[in-house]
C-alpha atoms as a PDB file:
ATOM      1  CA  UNK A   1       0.000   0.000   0.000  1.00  0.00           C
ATOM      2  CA  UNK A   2       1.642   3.305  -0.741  1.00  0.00           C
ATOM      3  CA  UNK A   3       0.945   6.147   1.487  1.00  0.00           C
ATOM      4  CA  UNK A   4      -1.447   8.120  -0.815  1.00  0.00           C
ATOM      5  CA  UNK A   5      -3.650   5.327  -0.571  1.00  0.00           C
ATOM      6  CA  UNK A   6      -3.374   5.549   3.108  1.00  0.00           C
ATOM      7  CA  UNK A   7      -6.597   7.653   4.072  1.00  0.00           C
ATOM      8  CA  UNK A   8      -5.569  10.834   5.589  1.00  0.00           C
ATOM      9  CA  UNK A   9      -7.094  10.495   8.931  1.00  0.00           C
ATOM     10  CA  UNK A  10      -4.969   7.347   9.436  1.00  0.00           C
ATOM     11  CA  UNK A  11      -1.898   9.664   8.498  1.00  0.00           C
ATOM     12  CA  UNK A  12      -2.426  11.667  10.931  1.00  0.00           C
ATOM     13  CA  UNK A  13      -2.506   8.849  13.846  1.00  0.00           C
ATOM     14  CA  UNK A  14       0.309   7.065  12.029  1.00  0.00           C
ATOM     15  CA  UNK A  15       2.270  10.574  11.927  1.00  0.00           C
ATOM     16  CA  UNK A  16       1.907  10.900  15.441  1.00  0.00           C
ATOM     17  CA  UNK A  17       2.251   7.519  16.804  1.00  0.00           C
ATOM     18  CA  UNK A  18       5.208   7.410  14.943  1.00  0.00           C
ATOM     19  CA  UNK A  19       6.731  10.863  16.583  1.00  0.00           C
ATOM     20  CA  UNK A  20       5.788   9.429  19.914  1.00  0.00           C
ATOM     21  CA  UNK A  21       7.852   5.913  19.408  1.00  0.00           C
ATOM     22  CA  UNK A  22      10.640   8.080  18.378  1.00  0.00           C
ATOM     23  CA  UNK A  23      10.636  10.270  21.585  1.00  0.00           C
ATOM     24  CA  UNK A  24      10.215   7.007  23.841  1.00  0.00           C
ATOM     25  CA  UNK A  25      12.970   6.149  21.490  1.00  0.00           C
ATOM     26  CA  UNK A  26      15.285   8.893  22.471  1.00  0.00           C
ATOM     27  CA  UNK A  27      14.404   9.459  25.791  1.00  0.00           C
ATOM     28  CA  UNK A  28      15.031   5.928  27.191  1.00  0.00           C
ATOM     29  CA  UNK A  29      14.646   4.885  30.355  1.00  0.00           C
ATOM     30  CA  UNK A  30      12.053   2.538  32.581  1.00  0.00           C
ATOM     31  CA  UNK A  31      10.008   0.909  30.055  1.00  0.00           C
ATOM     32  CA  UNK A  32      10.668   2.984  27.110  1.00  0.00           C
ATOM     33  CA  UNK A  33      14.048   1.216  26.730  1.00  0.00           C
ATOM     34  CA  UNK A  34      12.438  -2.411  26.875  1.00  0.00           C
ATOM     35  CA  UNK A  35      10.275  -1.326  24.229  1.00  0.00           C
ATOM     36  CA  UNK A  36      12.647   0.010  22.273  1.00  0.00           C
ATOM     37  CA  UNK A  37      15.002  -3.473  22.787  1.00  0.00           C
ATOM     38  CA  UNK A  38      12.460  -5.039  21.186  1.00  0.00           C
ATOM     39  CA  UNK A  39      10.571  -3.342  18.594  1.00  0.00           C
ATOM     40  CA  UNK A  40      12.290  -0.583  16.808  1.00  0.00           C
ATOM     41  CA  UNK A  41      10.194   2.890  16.085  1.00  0.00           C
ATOM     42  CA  UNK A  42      10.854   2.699  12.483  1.00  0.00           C
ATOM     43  CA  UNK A  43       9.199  -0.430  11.766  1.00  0.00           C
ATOM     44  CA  UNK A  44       6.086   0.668  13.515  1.00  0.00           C
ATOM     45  CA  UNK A  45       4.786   2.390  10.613  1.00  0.00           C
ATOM     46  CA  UNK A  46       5.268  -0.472   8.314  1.00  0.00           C
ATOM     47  CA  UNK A  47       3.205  -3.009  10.825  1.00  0.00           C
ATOM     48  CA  UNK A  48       0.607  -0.171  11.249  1.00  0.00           C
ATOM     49  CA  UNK A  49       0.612   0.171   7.539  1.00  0.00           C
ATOM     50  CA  UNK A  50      -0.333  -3.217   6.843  1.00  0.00           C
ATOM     51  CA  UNK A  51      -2.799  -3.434   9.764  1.00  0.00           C
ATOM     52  CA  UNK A  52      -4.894  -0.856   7.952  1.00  0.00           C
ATOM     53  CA  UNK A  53      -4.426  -2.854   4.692  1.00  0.00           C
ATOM     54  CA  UNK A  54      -5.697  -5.575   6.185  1.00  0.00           C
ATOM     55  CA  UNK A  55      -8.867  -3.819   7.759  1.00  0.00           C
ATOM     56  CA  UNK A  56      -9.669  -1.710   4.593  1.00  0.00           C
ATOM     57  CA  UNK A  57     -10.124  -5.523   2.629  1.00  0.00           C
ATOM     58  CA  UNK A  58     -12.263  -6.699   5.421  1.00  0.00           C
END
């Protein structure tokens, strides 16, 4: 799915979730650096991504 076919509100909660994952990301610390051990912000968007590909065929 490229992103224009994203729809936009989607972009907007993908833009931001994405900016959040990346301050945890920075920030470290307590949980935020176990998260970030195991998943890392960048490939957030791509999972999300396909989540909503998978709901839009539904």
């Amino acid at each position: 799915m490229s992103n224009s076919e994203i729809p936009e509100d989607c972009k907007i909660l993908l833009d931001e979730f994405e900016q959040r994952a990346s301050e945890a990301h920075v920030l470290g610390g307590g949980d935020e650096l176990a998260f970030d051990e195991i998943v890392d912000p960048r490939d957030l968007r791509g999972r999300l991504i396909s989540a909503i590909e998978i709901e839009m065929k539904a």
